[in-house]
Protein backbone atom coordinates (compact mmCIF):
# COMPACT_ATOMS: atom_id res chain seq x y z
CA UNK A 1 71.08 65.12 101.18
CA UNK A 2 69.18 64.42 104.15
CA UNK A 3 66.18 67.36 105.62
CA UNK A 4 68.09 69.15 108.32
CA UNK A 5 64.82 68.64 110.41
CA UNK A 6 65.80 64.75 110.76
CA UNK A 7 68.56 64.50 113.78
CA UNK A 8 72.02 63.68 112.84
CA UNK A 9 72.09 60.47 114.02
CA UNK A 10 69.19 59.51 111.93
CA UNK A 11 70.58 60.89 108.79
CA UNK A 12 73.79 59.11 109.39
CA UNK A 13 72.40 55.79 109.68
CA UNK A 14 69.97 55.98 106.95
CA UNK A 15 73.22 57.55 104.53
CA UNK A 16 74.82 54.20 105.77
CA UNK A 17 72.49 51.77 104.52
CA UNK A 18 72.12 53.62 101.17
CA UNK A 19 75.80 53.03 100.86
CA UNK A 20 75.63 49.52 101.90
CA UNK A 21 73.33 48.51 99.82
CA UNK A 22 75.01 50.71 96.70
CA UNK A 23 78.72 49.94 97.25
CA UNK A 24 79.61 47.63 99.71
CA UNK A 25 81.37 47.92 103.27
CA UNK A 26 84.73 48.73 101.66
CA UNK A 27 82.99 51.56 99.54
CA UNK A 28 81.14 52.82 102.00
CA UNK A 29 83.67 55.24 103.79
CA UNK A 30 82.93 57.80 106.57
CA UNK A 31 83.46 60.61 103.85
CA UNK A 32 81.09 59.15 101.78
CA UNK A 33 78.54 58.57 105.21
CA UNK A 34 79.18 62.53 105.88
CA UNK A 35 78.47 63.66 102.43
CA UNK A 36 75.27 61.62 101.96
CA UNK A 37 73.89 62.38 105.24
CA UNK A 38 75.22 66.00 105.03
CA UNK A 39 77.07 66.15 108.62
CA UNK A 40 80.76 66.47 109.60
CA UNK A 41 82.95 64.55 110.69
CA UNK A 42 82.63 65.68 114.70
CA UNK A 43 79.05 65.00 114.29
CA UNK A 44 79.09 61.63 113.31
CA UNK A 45 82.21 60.84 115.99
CA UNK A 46 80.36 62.47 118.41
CA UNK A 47 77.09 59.94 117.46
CA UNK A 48 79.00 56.88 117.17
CA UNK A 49 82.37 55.48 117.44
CA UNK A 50 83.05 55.27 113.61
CA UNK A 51 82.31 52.94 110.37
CA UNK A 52 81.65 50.01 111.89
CA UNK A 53 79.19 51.18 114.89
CA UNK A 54 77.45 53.24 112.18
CA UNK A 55 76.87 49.95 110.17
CA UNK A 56 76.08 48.25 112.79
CA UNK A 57 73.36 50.33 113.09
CA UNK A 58 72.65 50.76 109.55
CA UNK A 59 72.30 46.84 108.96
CA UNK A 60 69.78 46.71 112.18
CA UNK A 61 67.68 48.82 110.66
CA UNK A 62 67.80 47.49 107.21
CA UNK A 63 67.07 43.91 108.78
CA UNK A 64 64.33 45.23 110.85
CA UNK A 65 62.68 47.29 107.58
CA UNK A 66 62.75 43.80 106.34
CA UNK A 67 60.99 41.96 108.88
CA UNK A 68 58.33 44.62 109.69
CA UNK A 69 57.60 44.61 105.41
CA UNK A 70 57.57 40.62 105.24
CA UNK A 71 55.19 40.74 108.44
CA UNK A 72 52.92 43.16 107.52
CA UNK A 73 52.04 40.42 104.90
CA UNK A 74 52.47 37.22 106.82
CA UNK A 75 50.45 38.30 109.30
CA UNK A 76 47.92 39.57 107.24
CA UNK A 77 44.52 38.52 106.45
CA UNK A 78 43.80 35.44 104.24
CA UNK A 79 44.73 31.91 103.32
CA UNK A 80 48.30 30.63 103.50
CA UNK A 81 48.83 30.90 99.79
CA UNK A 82 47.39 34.25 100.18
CA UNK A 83 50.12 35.36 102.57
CA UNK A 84 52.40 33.44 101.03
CA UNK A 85 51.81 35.05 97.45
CA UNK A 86 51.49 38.54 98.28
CA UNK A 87 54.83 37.98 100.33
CA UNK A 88 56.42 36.80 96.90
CA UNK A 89 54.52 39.79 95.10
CA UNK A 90 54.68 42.27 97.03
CA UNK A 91 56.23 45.93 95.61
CA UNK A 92 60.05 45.71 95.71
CA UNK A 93 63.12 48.01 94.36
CA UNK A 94 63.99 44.54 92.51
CA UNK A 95 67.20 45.86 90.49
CA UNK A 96 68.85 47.19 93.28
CA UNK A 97 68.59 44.08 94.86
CA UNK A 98 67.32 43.26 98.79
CA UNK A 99 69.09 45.50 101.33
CA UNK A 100 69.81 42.74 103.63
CA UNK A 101 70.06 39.22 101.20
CA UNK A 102 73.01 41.55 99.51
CA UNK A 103 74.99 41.73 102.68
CA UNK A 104 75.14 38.61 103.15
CA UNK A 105 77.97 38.58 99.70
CA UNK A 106 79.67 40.79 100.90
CA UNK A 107 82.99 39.06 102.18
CA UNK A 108 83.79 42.16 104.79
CA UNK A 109 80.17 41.77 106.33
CA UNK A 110 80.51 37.71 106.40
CA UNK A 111 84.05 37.98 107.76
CA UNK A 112 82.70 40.54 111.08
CA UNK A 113 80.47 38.19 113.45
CA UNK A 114 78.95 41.33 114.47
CA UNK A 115 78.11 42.52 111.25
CA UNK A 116 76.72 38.83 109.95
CA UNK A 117 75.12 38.21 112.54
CA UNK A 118 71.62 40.24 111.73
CA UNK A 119 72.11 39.26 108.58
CA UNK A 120 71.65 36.05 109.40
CA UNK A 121 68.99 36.01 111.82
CA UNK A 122 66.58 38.29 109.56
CA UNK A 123 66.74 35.40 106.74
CA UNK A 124 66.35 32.68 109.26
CA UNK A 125 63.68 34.52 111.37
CA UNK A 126 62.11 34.75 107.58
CA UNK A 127 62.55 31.27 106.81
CA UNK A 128 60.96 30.36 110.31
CA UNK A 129 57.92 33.13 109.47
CA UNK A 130 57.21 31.59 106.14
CA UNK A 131 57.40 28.15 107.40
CA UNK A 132 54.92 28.43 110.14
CA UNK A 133 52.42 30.22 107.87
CA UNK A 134 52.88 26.94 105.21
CA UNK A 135 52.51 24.70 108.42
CA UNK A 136 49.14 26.39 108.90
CA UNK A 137 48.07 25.54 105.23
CA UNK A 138 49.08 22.34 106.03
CA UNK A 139 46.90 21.91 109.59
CA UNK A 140 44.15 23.44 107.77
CA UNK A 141 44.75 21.09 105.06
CA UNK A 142 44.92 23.75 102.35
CA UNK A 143 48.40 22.37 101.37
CA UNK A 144 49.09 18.44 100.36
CA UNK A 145 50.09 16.79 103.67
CA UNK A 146 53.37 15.35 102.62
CA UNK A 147 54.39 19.10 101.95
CA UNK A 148 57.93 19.48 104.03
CA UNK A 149 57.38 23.65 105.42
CA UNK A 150 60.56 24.16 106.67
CA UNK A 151 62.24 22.86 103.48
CA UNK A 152 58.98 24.63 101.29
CA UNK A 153 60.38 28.32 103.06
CA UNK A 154 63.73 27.71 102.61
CA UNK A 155 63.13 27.37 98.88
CA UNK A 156 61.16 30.42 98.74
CA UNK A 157 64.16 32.36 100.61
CA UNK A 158 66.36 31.02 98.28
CA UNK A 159 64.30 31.81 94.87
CA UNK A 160 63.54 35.58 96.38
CA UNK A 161 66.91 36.21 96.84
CA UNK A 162 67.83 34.41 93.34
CA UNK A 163 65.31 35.99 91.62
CA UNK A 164 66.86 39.59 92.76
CA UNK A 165 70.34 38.18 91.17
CA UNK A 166 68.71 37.29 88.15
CA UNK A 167 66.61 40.47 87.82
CA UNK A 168 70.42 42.60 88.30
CA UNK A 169 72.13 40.46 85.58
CA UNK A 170 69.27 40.93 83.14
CA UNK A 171 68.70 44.53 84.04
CA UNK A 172 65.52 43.36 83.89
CA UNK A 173 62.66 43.43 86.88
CA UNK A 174 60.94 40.18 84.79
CA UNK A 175 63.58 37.64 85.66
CA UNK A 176 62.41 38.53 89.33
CA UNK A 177 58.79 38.13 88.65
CA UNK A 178 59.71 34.75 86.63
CA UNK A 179 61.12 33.37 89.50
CA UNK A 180 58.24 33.78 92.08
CA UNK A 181 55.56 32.92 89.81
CA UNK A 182 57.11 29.57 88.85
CA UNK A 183 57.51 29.26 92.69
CA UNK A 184 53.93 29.45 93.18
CA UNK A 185 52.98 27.83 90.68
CA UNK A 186 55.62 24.40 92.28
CA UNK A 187 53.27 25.46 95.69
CA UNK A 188 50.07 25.56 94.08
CA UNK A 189 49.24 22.03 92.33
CA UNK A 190 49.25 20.54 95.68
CA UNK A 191 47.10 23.16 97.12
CA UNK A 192 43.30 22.51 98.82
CA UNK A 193 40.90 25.12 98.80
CA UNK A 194 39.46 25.10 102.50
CA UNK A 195 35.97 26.19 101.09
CA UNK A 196 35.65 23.57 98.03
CA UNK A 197 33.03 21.19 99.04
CA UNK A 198 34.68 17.10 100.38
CA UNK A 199 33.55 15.64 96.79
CA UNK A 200 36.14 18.29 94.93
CA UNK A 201 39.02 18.15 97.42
């Protein structure tokens, strides 16, 4: 239960996305929403118009948790395979999977345009992010030149969200960890490092 000194609304939305992310749209009812967030039913009516506005909601925020995490890295300081790496690295509740990536399988979120659709622009904004970071390591000429960056982030998208799949059938965080580390280590044979002298590149 939620600390009475965060609003109602706020508690509502943030019970939502625990729920999401636990059980599903289908498990996530509005009993369920009021328990967790500890408000009653005319509260949360009188907040928004039921289930679906309150995932609505719920989703935006998880989606933009996700980007403001992912750029707080990106956009950091150091190289491209810096960014890149502590992006893949960073600290993550790996066995219960990524809040938004997890959405995206379940069939009542895919089937709701509405529902889908931040979904879907979160992991393509990331795929976009990533790829213009790899495009700098390119320019720079940190990566090999015939390295492809939107197809390079795509790959990475895909092995994140694989690796959290692998990590929940194992029960085990190291199947995550497996899976970005032999992603770097696919991105790093071809890498330059800006500062070696023109004799060792």
């Amino acid at each position: 239960m939620y600390s009475r000194l965060v609003n109602t609304s706020e508690r509502l939305v943030a019970a939502t996305r625990e729920l999401l992310w636990e059980r599903g749209y289908v498990g996530t009812s509005p009993r369920a929403i009021q328990a967790r967030a500890g408000a009653g039913q005319g509260s949360m009516y009188h907040h928004f118009a039921g289930k679906h506005g309150l995932a609505l909601a719920a989703v935006g925020r998880s989606a933009e948790e996700l980007r403001g995490a992912a750029e707080a890295v990106l956009g950091g300081p150091g190289t491209a395979y810096q960014r890149v790496r502590g992006y893949l690295l960073r600290e993550r509740d790996v066995l219960r999977g990524c809040p938004v990536g997890r959405l995206a399988m379940d069939p009542e979120v895919v089937a709701d345009d509405a529902l889908r659709a931040p979904v879907e622009e979160t992991l393509g904004w990331l795929r976009d992010r990533l790829a213009g970071v790899i495009g700098q390591g390119v320019a720079d000429g940190e990566f090999d030149r015939g390295l492809d960056p939107e197809a390079t982030a795509a790959a990475l998208v895909a092995v994140v969200q694989g690796g959290y799949v692998l990590a929940r059938a194992s029960g085990s965080p190291a199947a995550f960890d497996t899976a970005v580390r032999g992603a770097l280590a696919l991105l790093g044979p071809g890498r330059v490092d800006p500062a070696a002298p023109e004799s060792a590149r």
